[in-house]
Structures are given as C-alpha cells and as structure tokens.
PDB file of N, CA and C in Angstrom:
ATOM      1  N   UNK A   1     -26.245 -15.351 -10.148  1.00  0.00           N
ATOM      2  CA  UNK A   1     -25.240 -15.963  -9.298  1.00  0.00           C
ATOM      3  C   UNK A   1     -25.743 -15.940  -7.850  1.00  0.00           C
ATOM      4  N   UNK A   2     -25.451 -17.174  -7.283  1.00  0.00           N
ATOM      5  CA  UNK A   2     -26.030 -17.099  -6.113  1.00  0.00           C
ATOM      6  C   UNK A   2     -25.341 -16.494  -4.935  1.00  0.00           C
ATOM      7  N   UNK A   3     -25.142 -16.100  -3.805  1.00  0.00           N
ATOM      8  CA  UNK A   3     -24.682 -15.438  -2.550  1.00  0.00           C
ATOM      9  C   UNK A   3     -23.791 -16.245  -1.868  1.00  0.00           C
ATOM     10  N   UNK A   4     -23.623 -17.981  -1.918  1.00  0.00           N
ATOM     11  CA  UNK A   4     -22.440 -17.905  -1.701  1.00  0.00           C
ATOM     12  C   UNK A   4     -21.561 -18.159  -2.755  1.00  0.00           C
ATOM     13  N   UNK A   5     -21.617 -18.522  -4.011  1.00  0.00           N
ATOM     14  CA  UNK A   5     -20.765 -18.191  -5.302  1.00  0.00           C
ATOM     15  C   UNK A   5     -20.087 -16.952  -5.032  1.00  0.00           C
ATOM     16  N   UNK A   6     -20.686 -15.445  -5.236  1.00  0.00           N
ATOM     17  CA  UNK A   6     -20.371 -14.208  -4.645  1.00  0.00           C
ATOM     18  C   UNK A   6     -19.150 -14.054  -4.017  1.00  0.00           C
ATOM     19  N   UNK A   7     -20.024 -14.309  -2.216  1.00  0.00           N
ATOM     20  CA  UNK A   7     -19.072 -14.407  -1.572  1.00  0.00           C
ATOM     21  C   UNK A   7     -17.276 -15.446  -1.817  1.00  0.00           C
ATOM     22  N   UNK A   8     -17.859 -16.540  -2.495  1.00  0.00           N
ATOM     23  CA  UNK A   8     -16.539 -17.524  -2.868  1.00  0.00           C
ATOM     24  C   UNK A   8     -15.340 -16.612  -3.835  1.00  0.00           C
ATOM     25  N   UNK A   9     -16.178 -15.823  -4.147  1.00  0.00           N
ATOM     26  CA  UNK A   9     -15.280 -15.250  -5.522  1.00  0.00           C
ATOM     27  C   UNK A   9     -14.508 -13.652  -4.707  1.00  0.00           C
ATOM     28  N   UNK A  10     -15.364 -13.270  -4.083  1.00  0.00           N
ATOM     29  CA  UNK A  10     -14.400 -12.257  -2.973  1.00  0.00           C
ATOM     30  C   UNK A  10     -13.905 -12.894  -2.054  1.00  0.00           C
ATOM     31  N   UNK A  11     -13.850 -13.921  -1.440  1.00  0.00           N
ATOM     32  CA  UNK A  11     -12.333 -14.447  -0.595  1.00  0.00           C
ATOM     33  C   UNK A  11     -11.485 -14.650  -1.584  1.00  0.00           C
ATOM     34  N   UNK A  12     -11.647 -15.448  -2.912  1.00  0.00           N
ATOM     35  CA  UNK A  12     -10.503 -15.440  -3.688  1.00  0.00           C
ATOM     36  C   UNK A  12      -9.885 -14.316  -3.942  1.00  0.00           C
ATOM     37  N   UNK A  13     -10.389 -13.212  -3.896  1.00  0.00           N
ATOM     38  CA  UNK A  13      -9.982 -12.014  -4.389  1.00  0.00           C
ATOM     39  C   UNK A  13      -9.284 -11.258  -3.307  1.00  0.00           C
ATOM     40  N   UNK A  14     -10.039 -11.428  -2.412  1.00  0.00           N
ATOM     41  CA  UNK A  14      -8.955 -11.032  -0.701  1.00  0.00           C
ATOM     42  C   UNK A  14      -7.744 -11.556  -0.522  1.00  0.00           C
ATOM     43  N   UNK A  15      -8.063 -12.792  -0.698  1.00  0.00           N
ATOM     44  CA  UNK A  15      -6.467 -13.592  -0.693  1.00  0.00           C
ATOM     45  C   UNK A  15      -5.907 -13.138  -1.259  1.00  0.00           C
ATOM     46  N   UNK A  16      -5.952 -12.953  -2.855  1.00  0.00           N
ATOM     47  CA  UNK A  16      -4.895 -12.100  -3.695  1.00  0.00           C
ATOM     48  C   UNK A  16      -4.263 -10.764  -3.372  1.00  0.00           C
ATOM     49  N   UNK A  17      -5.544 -10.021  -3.009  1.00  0.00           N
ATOM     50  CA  UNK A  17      -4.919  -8.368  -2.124  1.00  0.00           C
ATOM     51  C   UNK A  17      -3.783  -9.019  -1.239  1.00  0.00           C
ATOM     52  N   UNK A  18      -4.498  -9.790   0.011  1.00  0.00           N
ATOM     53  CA  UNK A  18      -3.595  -9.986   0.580  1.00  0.00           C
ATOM     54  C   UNK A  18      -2.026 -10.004   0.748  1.00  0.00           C
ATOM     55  N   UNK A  19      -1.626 -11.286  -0.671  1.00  0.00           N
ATOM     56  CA  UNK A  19      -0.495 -11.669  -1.060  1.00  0.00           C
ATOM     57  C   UNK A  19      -0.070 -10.685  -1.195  1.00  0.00           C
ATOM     58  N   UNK A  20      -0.986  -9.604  -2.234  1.00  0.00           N
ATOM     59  CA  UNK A  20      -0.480  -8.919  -2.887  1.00  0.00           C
ATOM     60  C   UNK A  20       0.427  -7.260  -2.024  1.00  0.00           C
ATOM     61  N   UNK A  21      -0.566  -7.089  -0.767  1.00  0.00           N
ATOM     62  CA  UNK A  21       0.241  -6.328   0.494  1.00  0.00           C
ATOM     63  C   UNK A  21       1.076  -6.704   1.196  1.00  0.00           C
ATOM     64  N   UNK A  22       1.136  -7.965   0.953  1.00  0.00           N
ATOM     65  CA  UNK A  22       2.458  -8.566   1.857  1.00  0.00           C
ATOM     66  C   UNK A  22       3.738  -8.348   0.604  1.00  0.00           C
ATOM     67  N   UNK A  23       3.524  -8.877  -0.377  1.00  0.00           N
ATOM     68  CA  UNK A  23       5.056  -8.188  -1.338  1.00  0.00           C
ATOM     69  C   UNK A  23       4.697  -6.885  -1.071  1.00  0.00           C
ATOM     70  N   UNK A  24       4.089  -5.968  -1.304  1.00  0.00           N
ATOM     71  CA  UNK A  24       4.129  -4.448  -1.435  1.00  0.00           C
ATOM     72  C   UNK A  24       4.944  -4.065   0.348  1.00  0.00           C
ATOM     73  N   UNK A  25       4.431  -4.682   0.929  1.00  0.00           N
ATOM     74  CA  UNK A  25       5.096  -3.959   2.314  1.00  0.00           C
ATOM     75  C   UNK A  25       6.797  -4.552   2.601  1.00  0.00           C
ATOM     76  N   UNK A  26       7.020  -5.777   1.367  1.00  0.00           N
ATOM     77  CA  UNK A  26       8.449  -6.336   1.705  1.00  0.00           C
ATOM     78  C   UNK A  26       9.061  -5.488   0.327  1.00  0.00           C
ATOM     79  N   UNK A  27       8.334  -4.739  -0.705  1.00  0.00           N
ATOM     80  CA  UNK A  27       9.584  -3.800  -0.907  1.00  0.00           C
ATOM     81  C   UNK A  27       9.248  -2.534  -0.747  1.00  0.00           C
ATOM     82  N   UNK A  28       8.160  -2.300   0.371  1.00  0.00           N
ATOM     83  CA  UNK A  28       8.416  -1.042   1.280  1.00  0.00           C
ATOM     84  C   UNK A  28       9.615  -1.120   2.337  1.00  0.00           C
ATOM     85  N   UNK A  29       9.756  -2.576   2.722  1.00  0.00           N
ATOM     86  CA  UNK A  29      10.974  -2.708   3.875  1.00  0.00           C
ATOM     87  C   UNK A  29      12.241  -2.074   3.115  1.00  0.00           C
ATOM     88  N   UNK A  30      12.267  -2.539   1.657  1.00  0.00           N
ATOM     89  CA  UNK A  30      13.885  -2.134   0.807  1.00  0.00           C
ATOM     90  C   UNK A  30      13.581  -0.796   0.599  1.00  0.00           C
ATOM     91  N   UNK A  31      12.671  -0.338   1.015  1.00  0.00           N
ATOM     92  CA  UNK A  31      12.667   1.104  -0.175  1.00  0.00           C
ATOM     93  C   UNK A  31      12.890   1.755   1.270  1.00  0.00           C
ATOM     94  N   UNK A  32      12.623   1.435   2.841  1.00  0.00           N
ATOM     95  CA  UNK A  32      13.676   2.263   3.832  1.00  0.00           C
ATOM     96  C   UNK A  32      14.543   1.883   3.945  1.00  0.00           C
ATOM     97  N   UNK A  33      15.152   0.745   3.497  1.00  0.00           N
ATOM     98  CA  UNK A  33      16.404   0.509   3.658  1.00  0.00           C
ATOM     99  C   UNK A  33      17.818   1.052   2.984  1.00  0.00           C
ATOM    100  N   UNK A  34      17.167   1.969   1.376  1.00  0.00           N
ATOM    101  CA  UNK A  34      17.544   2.366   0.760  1.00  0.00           C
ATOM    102  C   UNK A  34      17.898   3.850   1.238  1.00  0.00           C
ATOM    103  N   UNK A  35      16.833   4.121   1.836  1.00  0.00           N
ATOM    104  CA  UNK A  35      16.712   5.867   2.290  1.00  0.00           C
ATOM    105  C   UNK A  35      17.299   5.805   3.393  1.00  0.00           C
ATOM    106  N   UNK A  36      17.551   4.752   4.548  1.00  0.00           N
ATOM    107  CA  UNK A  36      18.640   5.191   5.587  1.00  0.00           C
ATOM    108  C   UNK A  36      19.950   5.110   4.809  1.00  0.00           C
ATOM    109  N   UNK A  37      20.236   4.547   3.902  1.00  0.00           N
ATOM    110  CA  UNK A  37      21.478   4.308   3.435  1.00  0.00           C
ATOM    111  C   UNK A  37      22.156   5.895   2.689  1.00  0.00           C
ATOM    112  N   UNK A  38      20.544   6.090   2.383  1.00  0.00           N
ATOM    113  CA  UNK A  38      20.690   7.234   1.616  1.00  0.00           C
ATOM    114  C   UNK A  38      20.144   8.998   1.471  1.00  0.00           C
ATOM    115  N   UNK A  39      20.116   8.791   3.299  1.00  0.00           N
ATOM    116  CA  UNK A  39      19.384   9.786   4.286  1.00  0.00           C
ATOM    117  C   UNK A  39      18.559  10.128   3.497  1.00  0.00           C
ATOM    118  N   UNK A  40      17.347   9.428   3.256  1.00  0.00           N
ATOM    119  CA  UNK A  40      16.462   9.931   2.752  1.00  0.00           C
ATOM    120  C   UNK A  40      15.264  10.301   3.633  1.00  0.00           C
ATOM    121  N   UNK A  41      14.461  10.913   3.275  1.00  0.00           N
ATOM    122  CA  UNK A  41      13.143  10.727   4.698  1.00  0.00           C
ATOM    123  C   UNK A  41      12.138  10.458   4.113  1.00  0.00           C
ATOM    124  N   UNK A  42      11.362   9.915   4.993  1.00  0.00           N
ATOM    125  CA  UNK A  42       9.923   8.816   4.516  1.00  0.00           C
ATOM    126  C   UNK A  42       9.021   9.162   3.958  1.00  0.00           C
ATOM    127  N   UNK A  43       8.803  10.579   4.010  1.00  0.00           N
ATOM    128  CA  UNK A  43       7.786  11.024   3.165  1.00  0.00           C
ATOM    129  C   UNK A  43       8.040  11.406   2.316  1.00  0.00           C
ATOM    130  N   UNK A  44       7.667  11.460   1.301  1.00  0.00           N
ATOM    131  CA  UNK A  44       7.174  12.241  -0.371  1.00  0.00           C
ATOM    132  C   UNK A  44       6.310  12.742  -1.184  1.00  0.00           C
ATOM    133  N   UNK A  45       6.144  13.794  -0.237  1.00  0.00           N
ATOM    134  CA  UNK A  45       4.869  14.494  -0.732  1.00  0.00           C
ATOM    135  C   UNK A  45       4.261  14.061  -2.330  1.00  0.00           C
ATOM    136  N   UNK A  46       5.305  15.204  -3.046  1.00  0.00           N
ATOM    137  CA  UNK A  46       5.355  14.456  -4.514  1.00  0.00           C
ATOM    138  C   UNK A  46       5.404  13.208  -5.362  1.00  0.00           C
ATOM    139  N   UNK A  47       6.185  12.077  -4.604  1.00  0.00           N
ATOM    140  CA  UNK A  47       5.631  10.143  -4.832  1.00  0.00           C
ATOM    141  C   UNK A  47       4.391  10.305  -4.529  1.00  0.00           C
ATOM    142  N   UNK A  48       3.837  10.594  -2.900  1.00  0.00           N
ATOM    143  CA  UNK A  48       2.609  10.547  -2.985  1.00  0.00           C
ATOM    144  C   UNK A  48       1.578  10.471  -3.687  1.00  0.00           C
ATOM    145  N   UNK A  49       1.444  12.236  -4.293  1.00  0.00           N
ATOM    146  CA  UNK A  49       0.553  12.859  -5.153  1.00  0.00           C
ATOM    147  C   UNK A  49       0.644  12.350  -6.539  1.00  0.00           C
ATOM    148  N   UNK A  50       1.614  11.541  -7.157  1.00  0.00           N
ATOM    149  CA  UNK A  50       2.115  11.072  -7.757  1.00  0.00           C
ATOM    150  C   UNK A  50       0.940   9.623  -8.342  1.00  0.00           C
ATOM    151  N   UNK A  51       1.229   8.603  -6.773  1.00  0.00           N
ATOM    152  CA  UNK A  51       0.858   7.438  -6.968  1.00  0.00           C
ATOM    153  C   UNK A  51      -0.738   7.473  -6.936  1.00  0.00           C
ATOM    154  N   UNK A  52      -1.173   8.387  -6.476  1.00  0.00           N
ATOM    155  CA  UNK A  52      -2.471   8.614  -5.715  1.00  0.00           C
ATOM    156  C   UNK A  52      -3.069   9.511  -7.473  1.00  0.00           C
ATOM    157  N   UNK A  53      -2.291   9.774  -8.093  1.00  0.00           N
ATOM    158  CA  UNK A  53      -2.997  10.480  -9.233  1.00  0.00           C
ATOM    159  C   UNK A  53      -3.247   9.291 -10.479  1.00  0.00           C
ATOM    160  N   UNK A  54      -2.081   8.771 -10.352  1.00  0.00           N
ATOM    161  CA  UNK A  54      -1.917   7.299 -11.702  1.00  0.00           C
ATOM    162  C   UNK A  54      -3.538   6.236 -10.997  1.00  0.00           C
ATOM    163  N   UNK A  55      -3.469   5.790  -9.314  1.00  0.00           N
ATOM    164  CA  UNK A  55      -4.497   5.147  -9.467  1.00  0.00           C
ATOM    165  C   UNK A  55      -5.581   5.570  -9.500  1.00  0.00           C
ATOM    166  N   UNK A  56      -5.694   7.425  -9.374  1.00  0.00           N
ATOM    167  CA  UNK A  56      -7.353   7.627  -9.321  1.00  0.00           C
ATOM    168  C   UNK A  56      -7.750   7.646 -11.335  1.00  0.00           C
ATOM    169  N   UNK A  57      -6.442   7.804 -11.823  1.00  0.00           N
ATOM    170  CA  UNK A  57      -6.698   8.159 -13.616  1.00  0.00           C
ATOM    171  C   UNK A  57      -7.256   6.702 -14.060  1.00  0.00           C
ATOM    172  N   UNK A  58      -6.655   5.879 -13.410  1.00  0.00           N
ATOM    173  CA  UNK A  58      -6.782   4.000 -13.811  1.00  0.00           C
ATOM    174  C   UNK A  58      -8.121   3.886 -13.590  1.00  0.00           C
ATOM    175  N   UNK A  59      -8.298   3.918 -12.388  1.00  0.00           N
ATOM    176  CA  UNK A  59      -9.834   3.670 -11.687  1.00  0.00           C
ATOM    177  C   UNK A  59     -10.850   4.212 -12.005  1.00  0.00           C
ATOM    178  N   UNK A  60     -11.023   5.331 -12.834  1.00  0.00           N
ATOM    179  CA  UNK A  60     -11.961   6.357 -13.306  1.00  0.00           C
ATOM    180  C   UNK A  60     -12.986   6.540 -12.222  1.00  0.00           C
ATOM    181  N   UNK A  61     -14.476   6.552 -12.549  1.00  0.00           N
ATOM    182  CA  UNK A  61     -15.531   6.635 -12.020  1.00  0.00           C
ATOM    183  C   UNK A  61     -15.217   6.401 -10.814  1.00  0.00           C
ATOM    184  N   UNK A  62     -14.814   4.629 -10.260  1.00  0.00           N
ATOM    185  CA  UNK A  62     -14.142   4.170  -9.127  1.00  0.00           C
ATOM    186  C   UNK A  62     -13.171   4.949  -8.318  1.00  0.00           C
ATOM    187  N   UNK A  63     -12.547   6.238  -8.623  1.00  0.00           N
ATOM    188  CA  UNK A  63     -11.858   6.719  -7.905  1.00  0.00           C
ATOM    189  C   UNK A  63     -12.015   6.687  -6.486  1.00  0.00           C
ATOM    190  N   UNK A  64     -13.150   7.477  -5.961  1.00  0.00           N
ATOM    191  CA  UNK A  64     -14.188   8.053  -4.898  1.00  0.00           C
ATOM    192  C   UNK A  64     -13.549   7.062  -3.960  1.00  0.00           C
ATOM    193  N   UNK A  65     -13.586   5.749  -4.565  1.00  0.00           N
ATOM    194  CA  UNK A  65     -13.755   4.730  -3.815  1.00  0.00           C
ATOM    195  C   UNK A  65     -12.503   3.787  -3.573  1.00  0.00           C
ATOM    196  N   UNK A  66     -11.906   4.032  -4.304  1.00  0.00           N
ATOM    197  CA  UNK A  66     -10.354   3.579  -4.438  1.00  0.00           C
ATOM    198  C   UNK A  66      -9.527   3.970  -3.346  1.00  0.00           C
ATOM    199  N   UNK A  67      -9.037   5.107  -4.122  1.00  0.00           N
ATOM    200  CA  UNK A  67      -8.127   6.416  -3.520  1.00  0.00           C
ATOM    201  C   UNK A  67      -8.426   6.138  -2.294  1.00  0.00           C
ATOM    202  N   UNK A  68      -9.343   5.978  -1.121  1.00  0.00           N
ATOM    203  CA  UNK A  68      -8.843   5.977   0.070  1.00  0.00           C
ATOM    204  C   UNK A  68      -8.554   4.837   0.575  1.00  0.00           C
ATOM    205  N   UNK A  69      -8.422   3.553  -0.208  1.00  0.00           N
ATOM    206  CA  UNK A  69      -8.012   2.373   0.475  1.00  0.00           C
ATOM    207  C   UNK A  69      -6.257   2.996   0.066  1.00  0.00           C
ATOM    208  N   UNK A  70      -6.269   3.493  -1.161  1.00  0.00           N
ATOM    209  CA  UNK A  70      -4.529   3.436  -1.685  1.00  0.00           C
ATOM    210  C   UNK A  70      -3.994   4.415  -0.542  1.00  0.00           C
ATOM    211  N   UNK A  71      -4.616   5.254   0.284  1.00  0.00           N
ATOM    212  CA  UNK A  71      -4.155   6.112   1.137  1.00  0.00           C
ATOM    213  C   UNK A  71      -4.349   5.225   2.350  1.00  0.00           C
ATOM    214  N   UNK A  72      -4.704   4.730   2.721  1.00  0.00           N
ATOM    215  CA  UNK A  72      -4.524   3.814   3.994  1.00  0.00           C
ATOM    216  C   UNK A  72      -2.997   2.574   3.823  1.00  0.00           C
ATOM    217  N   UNK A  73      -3.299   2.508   2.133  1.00  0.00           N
ATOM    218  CA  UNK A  73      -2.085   1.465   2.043  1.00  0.00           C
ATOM    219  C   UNK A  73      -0.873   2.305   2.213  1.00  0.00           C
ATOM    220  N   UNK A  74      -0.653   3.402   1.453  1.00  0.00           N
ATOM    221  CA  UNK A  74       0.556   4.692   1.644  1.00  0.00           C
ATOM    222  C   UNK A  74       0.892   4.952   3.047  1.00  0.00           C
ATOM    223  N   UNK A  75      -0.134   5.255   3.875  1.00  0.00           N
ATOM    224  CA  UNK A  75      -0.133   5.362   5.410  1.00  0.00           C
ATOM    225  C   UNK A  75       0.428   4.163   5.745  1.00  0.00           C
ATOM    226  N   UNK A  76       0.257   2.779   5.559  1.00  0.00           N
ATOM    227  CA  UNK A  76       0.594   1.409   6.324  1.00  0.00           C
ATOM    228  C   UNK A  76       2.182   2.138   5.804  1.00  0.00           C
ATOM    229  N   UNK A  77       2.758   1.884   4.878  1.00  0.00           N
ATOM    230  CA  UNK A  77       3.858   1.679   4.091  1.00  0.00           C
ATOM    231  C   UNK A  77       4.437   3.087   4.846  1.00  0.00           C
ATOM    232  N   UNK A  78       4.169   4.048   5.135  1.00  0.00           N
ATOM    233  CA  UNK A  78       4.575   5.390   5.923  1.00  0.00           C
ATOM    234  C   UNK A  78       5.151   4.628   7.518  1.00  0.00           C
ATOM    235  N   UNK A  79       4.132   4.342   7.708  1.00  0.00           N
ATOM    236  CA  UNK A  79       4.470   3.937   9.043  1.00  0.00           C
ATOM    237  C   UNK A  79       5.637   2.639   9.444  1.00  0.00           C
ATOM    238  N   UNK A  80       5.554   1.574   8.240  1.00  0.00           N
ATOM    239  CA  UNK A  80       6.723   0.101   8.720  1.00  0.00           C
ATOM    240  C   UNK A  80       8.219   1.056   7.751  1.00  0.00           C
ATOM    241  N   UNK A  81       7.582   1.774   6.790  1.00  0.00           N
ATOM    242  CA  UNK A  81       9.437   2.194   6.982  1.00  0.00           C
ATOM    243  C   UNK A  81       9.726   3.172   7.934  1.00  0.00           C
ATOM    244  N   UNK A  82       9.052   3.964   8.737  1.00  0.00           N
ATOM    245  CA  UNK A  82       9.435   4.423  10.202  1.00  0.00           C
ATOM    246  C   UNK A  82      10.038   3.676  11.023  1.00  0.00           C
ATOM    247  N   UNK A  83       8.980   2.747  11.136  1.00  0.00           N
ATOM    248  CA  UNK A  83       9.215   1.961  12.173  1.00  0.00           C
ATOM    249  C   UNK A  83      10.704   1.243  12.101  1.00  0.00           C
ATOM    250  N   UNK A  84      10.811   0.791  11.115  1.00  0.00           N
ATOM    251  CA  UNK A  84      12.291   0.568   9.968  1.00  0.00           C
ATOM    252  C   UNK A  84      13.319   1.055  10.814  1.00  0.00           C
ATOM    253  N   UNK A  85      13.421   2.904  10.111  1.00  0.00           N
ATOM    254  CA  UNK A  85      14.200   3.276  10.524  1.00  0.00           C
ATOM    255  C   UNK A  85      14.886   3.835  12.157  1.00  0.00           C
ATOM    256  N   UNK A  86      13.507   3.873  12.592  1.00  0.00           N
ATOM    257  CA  UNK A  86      13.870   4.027  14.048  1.00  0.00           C
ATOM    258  C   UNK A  86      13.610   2.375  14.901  1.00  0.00           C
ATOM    259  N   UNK A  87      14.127   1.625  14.640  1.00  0.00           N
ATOM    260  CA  UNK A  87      14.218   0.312  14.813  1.00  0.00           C
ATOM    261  C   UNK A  87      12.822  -0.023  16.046  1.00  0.00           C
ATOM    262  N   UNK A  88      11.954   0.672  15.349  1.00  0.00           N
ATOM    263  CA  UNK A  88      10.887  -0.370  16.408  1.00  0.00           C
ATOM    264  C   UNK A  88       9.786  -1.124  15.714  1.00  0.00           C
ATOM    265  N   UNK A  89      10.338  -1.495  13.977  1.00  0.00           N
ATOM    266  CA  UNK A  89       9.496  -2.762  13.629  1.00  0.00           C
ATOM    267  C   UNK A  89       9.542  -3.926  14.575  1.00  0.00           C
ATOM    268  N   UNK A  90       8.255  -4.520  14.450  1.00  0.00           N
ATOM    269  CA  UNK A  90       8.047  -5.604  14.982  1.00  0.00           C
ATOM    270  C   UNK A  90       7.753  -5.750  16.618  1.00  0.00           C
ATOM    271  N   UNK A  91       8.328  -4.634  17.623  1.00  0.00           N
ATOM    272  CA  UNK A  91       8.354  -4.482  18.698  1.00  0.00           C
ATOM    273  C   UNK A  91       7.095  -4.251  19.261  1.00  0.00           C
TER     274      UNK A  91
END
C-alpha cells in the first residue's frame, strides 16, 4: 500500500474518532447534568479504574498505548462537566 492510500485511510479514521468525541463529550454534558441534579461530584475514582480496566482488557498487547489516550479523554470529560457545573463552559 502506498503512503498516500495510508495516510487516506487514517483521516478516515480521525474523522470517525472525531465524531465519535463529540457524542462522547455531549453525553458527558448529561452525565453533569445528572450529578448537579443529583449532587453528585465529578470524579469517580472507581468509574475511572473501572473504564480504564475494560479498555486496557479489550486492547491487550495495545494497552501501553491506549490507556493514555482513554486518560486524556477521562481528563477532557473531567474537566467540561466542571466546567458544566460551575458555569464556565464555553467562556
């Protein structure tokens, strides 16, 4: 396969992440919307360790390499339902 085939086939695949963080961060918006309703607080240690264990078991070998994009995504999603609840999304 040639190099820009390659490359053609990882923008398609970016785009999809993409889409695919933009729903994930619009039902991170409901999932603080749920926890102010329902004084909850933003972190969860245990969801955490949780989500971070199912994708390193999925990913096998790939873990190494995974796991810290899914922790940057956990961190994004930490931070817009903050921002959420102390009303300075978007600001």
């Amino acid at each position: 396969m040639e190099i820009d085939a390659i490359r053609s086939d990882i923008d398609k695949i970016n785009d999809e992440i993409l889409d695919a963080l933009i729903k994930r961060l619009e039902l991170s918006k409901e999932v603080a919307e749920y926890k102010i309703k329902q004084n909850i607080p933003v972190y969860s240690k245990e969801r955490e360790e949780e989500i971070l264990r199912r994708i390193g078991n999925k990913a096998g070998v790939k873990a190494e390499y995974i796991i810290p994009v899914f922790e940057a995504i956990l961190d994004t999603s930490k931070k817009l339902q903050e921002d959420i609840i102390t009303g300075k999304e978007g600001k």
